[in-house]
Protein backbone atom coordinates (compact mmCIF):
# COMPACT_ATOMS: atom_id res chain seq x y z
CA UNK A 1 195.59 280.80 48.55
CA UNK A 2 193.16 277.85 48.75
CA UNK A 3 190.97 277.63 51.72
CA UNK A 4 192.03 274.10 52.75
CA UNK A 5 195.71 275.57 52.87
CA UNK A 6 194.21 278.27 54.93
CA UNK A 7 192.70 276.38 57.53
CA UNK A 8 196.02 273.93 57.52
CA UNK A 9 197.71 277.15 58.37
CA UNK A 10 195.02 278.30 61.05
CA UNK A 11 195.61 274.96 62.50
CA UNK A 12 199.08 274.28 62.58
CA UNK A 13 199.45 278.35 64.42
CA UNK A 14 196.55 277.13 66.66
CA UNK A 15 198.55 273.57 68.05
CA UNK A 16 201.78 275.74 68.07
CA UNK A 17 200.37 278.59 70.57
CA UNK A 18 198.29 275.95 72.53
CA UNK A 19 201.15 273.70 72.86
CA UNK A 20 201.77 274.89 76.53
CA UNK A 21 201.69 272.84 79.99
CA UNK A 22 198.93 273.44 81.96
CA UNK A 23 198.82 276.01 84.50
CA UNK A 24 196.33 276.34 87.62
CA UNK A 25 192.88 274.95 85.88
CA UNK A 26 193.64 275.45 82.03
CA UNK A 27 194.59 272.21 80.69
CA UNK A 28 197.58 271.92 78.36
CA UNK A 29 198.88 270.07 76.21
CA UNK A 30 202.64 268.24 75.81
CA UNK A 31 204.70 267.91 79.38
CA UNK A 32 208.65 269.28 79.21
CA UNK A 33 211.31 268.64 81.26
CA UNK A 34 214.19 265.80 81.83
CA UNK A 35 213.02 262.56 81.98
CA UNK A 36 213.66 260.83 85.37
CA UNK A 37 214.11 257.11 86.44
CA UNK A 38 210.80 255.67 88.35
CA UNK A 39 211.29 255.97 92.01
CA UNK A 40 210.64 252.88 94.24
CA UNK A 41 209.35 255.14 96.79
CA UNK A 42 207.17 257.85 96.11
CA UNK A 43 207.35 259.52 99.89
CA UNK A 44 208.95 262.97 98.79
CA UNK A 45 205.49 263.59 97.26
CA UNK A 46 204.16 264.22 100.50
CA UNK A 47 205.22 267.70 100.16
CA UNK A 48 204.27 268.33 96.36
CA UNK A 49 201.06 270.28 96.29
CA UNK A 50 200.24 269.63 92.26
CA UNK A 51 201.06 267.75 90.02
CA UNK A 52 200.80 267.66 85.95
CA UNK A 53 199.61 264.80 84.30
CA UNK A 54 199.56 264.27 80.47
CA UNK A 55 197.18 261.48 78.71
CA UNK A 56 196.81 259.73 75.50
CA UNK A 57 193.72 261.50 73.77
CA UNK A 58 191.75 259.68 70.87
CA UNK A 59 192.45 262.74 68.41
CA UNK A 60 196.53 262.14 68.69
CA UNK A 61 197.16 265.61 69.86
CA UNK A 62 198.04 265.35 74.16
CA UNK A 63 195.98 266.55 76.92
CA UNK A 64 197.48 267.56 80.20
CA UNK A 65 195.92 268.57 83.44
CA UNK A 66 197.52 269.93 86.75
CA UNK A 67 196.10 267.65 89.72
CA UNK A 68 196.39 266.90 93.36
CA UNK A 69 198.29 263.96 94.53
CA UNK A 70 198.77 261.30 97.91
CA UNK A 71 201.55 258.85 99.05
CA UNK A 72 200.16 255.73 100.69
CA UNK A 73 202.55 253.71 101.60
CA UNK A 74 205.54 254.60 99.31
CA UNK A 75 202.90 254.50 96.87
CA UNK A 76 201.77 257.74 94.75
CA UNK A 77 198.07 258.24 93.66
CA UNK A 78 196.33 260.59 91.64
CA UNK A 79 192.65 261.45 92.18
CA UNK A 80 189.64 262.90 90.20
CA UNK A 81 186.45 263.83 91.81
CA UNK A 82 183.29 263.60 89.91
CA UNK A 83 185.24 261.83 87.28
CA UNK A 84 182.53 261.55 84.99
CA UNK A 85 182.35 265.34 84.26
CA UNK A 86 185.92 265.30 83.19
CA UNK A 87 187.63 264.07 80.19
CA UNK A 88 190.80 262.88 80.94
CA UNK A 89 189.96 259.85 83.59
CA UNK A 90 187.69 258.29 80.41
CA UNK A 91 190.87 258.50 78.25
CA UNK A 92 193.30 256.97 81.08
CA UNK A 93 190.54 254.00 80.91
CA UNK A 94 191.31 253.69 77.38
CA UNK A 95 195.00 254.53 77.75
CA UNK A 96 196.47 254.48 81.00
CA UNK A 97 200.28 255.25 79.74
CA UNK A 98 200.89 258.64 80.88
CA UNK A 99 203.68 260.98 81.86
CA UNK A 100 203.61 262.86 84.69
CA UNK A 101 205.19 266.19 85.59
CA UNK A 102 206.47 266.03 89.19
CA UNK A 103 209.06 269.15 90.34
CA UNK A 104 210.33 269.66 86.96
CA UNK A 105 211.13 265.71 86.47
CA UNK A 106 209.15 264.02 83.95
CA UNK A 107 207.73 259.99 84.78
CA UNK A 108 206.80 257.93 82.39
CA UNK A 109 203.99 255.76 83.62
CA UNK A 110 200.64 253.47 84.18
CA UNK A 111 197.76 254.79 86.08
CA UNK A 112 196.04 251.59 87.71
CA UNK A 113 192.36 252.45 88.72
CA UNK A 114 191.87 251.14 92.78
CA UNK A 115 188.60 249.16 93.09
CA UNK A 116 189.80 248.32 97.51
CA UNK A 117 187.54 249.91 99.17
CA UNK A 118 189.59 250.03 101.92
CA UNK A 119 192.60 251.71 100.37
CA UNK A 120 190.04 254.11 98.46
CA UNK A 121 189.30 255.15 102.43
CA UNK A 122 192.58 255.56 102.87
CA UNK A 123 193.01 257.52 100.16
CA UNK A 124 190.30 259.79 100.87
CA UNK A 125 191.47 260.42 104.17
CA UNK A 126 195.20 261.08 103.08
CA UNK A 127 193.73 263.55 100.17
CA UNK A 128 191.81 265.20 102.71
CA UNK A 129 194.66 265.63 105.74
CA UNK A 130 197.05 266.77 103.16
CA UNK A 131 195.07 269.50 101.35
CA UNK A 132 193.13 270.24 104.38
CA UNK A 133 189.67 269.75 103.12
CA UNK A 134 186.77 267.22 103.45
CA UNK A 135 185.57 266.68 100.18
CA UNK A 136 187.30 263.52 99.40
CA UNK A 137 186.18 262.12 102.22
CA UNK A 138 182.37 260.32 102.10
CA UNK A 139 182.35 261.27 98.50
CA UNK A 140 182.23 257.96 96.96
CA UNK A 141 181.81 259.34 93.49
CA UNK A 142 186.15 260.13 93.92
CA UNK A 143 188.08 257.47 91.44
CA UNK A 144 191.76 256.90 92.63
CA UNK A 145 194.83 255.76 90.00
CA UNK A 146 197.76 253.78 91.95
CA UNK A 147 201.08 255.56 89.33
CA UNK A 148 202.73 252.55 88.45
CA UNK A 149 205.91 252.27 86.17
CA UNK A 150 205.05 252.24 82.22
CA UNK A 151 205.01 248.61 81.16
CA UNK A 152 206.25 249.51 77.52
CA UNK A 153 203.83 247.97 75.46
């Protein structure tokens, strides 16, 4: 068998076992589940601890990440701290059309990065009352995405 057919194989086995959701801190790939209409208000987040969210990747194969989120205002938002020593947040930059994974629905949507420094305060302080811990707050190197419905483009 020809080496290039080989390594076709190898790969095709390869995206086939790694085509999982992500669990805890391994990333995944591909989010499952029943797709659900946008909600208008977001509130019943307030008692979600995690979150999955799957991004566009420049090498066409998906990239999904479980993540904490926060409800301001009927509003959801996802967070990365230290963004730059991640991957995904660079690829929502360059694609912000994701899906997310919320209690076994799936959401098709925008993430819309918040430059307010006042809601990114707000933010902070919501992260940090709901998962009980201080590191959102202060840190000003935390990005925040407002989930907004996909536009369809």
């Amino acid at each position: 068998m020809p080496y290039y057919i080989r390594v076709i194989m190898v790969l095709m086995f390869s995206m086939f076992v790694f085509a999982c959701e992500p669990l805890d801190d391994r990333p995944g790939t591909w989010l499952d589940g029943e797709a659900t209409k946008f909600p208008e208000d977001w509130s019943f987040t307030k008692n979600v601890r995690e979150i999955s969210v799957q991004v566009q990747t420049p090498y066409w194969i998906a990239h999904s990440v479980t993540i904490w989120c926060a409800e301001l205002d009927g509003a959801l938002y996802v967070g990365a701290l230290e963004p730059e020593s991640k991957m995904w947040p660079g690829w929502v930059m360059d694609r912000p059309q994701v899906v997310l994974k919320i209690a076994g629905n799936i959401y098709e949507a925008e993430l819309v990065l918040v430059l307010d420094r006042l809601v990114k305060k707000r933010l902070a302080a919501s992260y940090s009352n709901k998962y009980k811990v201080a590191a959102f707050e202060g840190d000003s190197s935390a990005a925040y995405w407002q989930v907004a419905a996909a536009s369809h483009k």
